[in-house]
Protein backbone atom coordinates (compact mmCIF):
# COMPACT_ATOMS: atom_id res chain seq x y z
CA UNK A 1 -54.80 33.91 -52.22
CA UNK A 2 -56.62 37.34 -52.06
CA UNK A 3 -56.68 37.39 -48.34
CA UNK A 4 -53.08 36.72 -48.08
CA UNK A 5 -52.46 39.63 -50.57
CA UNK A 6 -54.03 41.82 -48.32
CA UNK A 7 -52.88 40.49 -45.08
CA UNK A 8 -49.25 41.32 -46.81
CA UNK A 9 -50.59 44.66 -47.45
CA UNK A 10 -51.76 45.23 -44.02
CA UNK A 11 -48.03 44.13 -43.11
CA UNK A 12 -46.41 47.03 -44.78
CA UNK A 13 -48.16 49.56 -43.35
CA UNK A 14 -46.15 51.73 -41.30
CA UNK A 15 -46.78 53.00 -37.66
CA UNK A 16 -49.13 56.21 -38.03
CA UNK A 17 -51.58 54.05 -40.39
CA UNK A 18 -51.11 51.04 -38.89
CA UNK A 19 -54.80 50.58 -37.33
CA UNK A 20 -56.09 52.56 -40.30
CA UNK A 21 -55.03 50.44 -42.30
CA UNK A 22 -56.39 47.11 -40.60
CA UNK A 23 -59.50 48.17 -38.80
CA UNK A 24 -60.44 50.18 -41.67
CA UNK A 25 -60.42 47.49 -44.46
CA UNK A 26 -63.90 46.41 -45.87
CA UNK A 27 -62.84 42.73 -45.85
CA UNK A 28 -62.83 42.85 -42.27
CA UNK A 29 -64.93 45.20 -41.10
CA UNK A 30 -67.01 42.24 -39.93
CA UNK A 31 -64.48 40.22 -38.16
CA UNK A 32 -62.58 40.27 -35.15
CA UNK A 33 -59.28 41.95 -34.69
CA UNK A 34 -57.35 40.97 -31.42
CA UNK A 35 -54.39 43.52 -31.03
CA UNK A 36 -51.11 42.30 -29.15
CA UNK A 37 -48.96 44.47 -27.02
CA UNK A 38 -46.89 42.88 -23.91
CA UNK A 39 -45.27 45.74 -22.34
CA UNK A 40 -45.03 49.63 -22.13
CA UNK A 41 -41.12 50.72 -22.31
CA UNK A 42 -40.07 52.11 -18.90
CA UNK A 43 -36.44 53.34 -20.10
CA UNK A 44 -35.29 52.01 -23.01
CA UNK A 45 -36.82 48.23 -23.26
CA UNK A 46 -38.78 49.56 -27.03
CA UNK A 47 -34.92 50.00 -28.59
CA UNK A 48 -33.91 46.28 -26.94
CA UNK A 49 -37.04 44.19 -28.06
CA UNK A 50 -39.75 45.00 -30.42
CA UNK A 51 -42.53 43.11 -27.94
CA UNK A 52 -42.10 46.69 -26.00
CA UNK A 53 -43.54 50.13 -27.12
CA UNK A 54 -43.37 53.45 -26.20
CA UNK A 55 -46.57 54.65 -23.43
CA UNK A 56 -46.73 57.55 -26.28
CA UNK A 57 -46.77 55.18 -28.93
CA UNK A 58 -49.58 52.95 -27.36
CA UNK A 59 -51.60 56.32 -26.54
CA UNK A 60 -51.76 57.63 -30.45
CA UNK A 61 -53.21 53.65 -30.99
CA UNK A 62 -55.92 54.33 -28.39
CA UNK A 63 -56.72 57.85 -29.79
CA UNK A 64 -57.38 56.46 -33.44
CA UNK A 65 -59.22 54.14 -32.04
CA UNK A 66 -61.35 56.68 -30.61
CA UNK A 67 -61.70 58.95 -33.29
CA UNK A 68 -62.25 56.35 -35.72
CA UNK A 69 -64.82 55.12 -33.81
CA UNK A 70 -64.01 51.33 -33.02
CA UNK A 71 -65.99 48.92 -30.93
CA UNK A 72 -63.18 48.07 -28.05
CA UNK A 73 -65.21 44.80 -26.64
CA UNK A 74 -64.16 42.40 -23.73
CA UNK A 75 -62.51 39.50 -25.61
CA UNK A 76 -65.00 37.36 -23.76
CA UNK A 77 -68.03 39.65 -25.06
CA UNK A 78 -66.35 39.73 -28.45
CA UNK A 79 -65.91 35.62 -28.72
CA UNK A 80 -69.75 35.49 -27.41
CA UNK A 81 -70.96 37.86 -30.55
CA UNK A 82 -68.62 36.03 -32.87
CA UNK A 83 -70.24 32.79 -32.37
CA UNK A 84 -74.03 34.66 -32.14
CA UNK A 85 -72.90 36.11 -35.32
CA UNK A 86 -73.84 39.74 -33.98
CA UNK A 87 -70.42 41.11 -33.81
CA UNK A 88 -70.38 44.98 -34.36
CA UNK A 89 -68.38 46.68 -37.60
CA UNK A 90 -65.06 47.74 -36.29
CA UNK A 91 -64.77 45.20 -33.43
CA UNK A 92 -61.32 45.16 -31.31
CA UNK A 93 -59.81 43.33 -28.80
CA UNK A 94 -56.83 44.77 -26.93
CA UNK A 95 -54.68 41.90 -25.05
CA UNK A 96 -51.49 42.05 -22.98
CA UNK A 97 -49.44 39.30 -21.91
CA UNK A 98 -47.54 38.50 -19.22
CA UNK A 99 -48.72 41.18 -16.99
CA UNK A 100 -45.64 43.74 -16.38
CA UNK A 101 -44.85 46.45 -14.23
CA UNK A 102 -45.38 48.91 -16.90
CA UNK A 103 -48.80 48.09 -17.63
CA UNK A 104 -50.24 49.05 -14.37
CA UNK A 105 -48.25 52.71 -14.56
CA UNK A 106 -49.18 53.59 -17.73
CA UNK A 107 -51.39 50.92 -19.78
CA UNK A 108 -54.37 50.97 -17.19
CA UNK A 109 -54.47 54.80 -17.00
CA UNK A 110 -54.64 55.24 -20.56
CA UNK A 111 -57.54 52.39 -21.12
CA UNK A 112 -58.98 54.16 -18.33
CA UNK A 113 -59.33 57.18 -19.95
CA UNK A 114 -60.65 56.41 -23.12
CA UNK A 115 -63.25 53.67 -21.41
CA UNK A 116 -61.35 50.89 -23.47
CA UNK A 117 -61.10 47.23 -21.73
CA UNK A 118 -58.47 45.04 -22.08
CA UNK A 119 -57.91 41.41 -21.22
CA UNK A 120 -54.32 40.95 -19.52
CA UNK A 121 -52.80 37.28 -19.70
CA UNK A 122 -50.96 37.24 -15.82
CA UNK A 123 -48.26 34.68 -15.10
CA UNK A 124 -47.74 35.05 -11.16
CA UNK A 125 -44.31 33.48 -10.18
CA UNK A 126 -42.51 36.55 -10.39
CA UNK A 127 -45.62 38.97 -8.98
CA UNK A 128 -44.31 37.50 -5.41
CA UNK A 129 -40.45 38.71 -6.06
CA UNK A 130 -39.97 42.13 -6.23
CA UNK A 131 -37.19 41.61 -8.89
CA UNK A 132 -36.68 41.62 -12.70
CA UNK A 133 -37.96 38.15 -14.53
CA UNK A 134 -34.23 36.73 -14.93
CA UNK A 135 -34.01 35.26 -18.29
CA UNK A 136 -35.41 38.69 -19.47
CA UNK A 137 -33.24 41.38 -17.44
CA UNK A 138 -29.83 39.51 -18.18
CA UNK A 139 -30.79 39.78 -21.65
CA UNK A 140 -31.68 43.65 -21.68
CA UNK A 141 -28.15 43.72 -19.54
CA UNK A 142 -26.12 41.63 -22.59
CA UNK A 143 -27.66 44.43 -25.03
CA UNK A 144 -26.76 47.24 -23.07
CA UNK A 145 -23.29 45.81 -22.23
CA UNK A 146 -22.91 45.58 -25.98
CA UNK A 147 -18.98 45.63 -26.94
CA UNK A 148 -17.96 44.86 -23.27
CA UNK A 149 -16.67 41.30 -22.11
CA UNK A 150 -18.00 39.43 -19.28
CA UNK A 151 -16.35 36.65 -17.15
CA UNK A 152 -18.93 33.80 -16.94
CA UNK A 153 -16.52 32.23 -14.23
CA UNK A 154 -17.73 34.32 -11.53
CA UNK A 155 -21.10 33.25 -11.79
CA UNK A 156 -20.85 29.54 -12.34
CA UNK A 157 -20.68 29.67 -16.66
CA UNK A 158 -16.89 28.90 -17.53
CA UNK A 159 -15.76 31.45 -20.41
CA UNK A 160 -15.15 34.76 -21.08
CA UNK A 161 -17.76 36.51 -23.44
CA UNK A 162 -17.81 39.24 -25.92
CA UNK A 163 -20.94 40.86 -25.97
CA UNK A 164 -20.72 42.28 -29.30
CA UNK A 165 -23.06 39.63 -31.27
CA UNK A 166 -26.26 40.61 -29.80
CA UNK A 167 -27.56 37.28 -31.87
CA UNK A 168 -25.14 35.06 -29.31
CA UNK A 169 -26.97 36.68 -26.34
CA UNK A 170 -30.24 33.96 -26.56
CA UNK A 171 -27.34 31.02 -25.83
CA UNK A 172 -25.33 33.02 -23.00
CA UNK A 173 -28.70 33.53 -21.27
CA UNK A 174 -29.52 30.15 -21.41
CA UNK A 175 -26.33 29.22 -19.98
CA UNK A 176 -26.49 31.97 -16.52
CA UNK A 177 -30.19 30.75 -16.44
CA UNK A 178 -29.01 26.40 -16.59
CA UNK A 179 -26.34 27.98 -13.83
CA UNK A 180 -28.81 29.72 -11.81
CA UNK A 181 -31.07 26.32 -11.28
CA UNK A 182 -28.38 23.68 -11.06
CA UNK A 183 -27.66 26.31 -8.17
CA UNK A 184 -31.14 26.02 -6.80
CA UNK A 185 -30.85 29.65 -6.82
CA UNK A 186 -34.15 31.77 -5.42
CA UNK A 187 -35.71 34.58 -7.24
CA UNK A 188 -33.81 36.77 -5.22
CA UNK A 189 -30.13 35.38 -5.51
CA UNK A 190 -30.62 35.15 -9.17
CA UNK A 191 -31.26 38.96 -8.71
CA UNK A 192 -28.00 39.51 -6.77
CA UNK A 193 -26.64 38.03 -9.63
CA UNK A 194 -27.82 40.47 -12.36
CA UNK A 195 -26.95 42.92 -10.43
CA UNK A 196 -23.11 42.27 -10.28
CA UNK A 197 -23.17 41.37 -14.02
CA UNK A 198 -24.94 44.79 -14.22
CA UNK A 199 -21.99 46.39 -12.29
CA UNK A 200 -19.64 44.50 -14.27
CA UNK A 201 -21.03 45.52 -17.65
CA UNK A 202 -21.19 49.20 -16.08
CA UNK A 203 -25.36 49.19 -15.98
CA UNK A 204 -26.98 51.19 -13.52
CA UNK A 205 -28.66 47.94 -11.47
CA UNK A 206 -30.18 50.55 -9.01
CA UNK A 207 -32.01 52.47 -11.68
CA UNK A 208 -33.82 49.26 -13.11
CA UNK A 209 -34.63 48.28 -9.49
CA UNK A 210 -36.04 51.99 -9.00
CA UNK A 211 -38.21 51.92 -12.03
CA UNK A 212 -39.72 48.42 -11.69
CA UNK A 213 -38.38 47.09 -15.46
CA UNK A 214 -38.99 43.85 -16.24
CA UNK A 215 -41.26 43.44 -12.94
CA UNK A 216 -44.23 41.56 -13.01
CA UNK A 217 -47.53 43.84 -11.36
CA UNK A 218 -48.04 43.04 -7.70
CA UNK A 219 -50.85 41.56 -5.76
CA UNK A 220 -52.17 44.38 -4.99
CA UNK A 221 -51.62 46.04 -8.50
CA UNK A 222 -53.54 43.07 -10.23
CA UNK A 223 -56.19 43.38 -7.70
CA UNK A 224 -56.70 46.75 -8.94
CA UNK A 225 -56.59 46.56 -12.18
CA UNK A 226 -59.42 43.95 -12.01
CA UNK A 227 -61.62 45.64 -9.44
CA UNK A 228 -60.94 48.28 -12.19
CA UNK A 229 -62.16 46.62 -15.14
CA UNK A 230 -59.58 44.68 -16.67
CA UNK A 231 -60.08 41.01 -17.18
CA UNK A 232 -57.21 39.20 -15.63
CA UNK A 233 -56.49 35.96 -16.96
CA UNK A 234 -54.38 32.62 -17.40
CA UNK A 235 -50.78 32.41 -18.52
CA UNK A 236 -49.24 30.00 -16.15
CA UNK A 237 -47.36 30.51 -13.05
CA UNK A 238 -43.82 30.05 -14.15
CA UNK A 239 -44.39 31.30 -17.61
CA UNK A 240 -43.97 28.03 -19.27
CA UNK A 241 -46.03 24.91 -20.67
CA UNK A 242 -44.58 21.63 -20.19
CA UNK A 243 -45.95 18.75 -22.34
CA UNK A 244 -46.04 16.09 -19.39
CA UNK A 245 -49.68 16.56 -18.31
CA UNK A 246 -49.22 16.85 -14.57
CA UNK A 247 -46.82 19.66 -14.71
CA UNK A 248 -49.41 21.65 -17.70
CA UNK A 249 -52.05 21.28 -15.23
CA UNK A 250 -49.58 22.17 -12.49
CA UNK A 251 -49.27 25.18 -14.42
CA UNK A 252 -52.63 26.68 -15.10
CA UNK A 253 -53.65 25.51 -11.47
CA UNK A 254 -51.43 27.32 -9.24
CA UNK A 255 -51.69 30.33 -12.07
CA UNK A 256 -55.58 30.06 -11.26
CA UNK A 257 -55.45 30.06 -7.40
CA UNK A 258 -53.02 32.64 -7.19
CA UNK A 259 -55.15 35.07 -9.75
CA UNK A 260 -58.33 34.12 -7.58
CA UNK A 261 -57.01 35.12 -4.35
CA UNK A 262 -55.78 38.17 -5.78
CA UNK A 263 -58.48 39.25 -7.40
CA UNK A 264 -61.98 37.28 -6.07
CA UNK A 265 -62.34 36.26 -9.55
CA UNK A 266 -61.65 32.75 -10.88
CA UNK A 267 -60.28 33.20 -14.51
CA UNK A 268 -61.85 31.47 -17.10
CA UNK A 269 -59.41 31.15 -20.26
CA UNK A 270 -55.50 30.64 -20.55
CA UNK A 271 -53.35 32.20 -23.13
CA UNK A 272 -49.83 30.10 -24.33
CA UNK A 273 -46.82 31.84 -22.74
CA UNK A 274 -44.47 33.20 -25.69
CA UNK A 275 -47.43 32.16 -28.42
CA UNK A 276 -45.51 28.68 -27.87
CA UNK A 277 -48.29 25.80 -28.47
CA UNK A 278 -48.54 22.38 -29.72
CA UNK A 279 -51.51 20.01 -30.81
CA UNK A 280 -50.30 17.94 -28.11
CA UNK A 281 -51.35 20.49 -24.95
CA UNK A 282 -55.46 20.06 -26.31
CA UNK A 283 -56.49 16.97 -24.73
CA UNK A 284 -54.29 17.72 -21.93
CA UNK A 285 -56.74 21.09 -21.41
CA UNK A 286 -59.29 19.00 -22.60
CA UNK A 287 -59.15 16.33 -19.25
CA UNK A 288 -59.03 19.12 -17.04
CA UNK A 289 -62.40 20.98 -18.70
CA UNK A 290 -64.08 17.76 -19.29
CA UNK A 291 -64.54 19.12 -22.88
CA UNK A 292 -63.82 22.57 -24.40
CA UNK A 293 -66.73 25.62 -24.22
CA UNK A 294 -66.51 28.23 -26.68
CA UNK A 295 -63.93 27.25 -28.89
CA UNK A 296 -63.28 29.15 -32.57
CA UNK A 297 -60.82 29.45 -34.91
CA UNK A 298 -59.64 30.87 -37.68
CA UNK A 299 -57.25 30.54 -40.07
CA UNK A 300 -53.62 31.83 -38.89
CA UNK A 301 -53.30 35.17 -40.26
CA UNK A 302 -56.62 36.80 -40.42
CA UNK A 303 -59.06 38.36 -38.30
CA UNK A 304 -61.40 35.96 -36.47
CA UNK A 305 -64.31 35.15 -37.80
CA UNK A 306 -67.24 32.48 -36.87
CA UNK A 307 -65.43 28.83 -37.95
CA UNK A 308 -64.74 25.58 -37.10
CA UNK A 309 -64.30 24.08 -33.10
CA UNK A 310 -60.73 24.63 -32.56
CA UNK A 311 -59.44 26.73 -30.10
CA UNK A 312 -57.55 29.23 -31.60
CA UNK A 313 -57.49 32.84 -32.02
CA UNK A 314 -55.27 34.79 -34.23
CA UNK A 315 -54.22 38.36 -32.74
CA UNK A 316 -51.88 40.85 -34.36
CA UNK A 317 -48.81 41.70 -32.55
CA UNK A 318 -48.16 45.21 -33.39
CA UNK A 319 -44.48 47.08 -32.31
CA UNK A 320 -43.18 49.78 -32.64
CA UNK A 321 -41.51 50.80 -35.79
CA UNK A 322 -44.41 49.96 -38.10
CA UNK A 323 -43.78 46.14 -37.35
CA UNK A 324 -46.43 44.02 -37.53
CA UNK A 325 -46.49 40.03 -36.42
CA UNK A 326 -49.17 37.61 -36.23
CA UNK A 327 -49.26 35.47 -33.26
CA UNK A 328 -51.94 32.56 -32.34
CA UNK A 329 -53.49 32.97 -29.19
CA UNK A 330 -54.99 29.24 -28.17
CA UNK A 331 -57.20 28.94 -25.04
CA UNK A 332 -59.54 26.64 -23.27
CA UNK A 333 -61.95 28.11 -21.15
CA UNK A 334 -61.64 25.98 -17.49
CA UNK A 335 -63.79 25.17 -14.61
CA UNK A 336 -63.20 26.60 -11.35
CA UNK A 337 -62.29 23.25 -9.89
CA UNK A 338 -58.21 22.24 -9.06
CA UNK A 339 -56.01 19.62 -8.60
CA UNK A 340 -52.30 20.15 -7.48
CA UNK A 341 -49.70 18.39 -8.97
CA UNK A 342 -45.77 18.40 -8.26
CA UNK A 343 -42.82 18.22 -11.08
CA UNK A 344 -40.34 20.82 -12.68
CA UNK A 345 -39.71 21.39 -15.74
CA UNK A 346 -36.92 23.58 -17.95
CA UNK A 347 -38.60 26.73 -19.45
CA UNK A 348 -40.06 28.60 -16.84
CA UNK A 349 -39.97 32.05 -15.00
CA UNK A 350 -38.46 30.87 -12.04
């Protein structure tokens, strides 16, 4: 009951004092805190979804962190002391998921120049289409269409739509992105697409092409980033994790091989996409490991500290705006060996 009292505490603390507040508690000045961002705002994406802060606002979090003196470890490092029991006081962890655009032009910079690593969780579909993740740039186009209509007819989703009730915008998107793959539809025609419902909605299409939003990092860019000194790591391919085991291993498979070749390191550990897991995917991991290496837990909530054999790792995910979210990041670390598999399934990238 006390921890939860202060884990509520922690949760009002606004912006400025945010990692004060945490990282500077007594009660965990021995444990593990895993901080969450996914993407750097290129434009605007910070005033669509909280999961996106300002580069400014993700600077003034390194710079405490600097001046307050915090150990910024390697997760892997970190998860090794944790079970040694000789983590350092003020340990931190700084993760990013799904490996955007906006992380190589301004996230790696700014680790770089405060000596900070960082783990980044890289799903790979979209890193070989130089286009916006679909699901994800019609969305950012419903918001800033707000109090237009649209005419689903044109693109295969009877109905006209107001796009006033931003809360309606989850169902429309699942109904271009059902269109798009009854369709077949490549990466690239579902980008022709979002670019007439950008025209439509009055959007500057040619802007968000120009600045890379919503774009996965390259080849290349993940290359560098790792011969840099970020640890690149699992998140599945399509950005998705099926319960049917063949297309789960499909997943972290192709995600592996593609990450290898890209950057001559085989990844070791595999972050849920969207903080979406079940009980279920364990022995699925499991099969493919042979058993599970390094696994901790702790309770949801808190900051990691050394427990029980489960894989799972609480992070915080901390927006913009003083918000604060807990999310579980599970893993299994993997061997380097691979099977391919065949299958589809419906939440994906792709």
């Amino acid at each position: 009951m006390l921890r939860l009292m202060k884990l509520t505490a922690l949760g009002l603390a606004r912006s400025s004092g945010l990692i004060e507040a945490i990282a500077g508690n007594r009660w965990r000045q021995s444990r593990l805190l895993i901080l969450c961002y996914h993407g750097l705002s290129l434009k605007d994406e910070h005033q669509w979804r909280p999961m996106f802060v300002t580069p400014d606002f993700f600077r003034r979090r390194l710079e405490i962190l600097a001046r307050r003196h915090y150990r910024v470890l390697r997760l892997d490092e970190a998860l090794a002391k944790v079970r040694e029991g000789s983590l350092p006081p003020k340990a931190v962890v700084i993760t990013f998921d799904d490996g955007f655009h906006d992380f190589h032009r301004f996230g790696f910079p700014a680790l770089g120049e405060f000596g900070f690593p960082a783990t980044v969780y890289q799903t790979t579909y979209y890193s070989d289409h130089a286009c916006p993740v679909f699901n994800m740039v019609l969305s950012y186009l419903f918001w800033r269409g707000a109090g237009r209509r649209l005419d689903g007819a044109h693109y295969g989703v009877p109905g006209v739509f107001e796009l006033s009730h931003e809360t309606e915008h989850t169902a429309l998107v699942d109904a271009f992105v059902a269109a798009a793959r009854k369709g077949s539809y490549t990466a690239e025609q579902r980008n022709e697409i979002a670019a007439a419902i950008a025209s439509e909605l009055g959007v500057d299409y040619a802007e968000i092409m120009r600045l890379r939003m919503l774009q996965l990092m390259t080849a290349g860019e993940i290359g560098e980033i790792s011969a840099g000194g970020i640890d690149v790591q699992l998140h599945t391919h399509r950005h998705r994790a099926p319960l049917d085991e063949r297309l789960f291993l499909r997943e972290i498979d192709e995600n592996r091989e593609w990450l290898a070749a890209a950057t001559g390191v085989v990844p070791k550990h595999f972050c849920y996409p969207s903080g979406q897991y079940r009980s279920e995917f364990w022995p699925l991991a499991a099969r493919r490991a042979g058993r599970l290496r390094n696994h901790l837990r702790s309770r949801a909530g808190y900051p990691l500290i050394r427990s029980a054999p489960v894989a799972q790792v609480p992070r915080f995910h901390a927006g913009d705006g003083g918000r604060v979210r807990v999310v579980a990041l599970r893993f299994f670390f993997l061997p380097a060996a691979s099977s391919r598999v065949s299958g589809e399934d419906s939440r994906s990238w792709n």
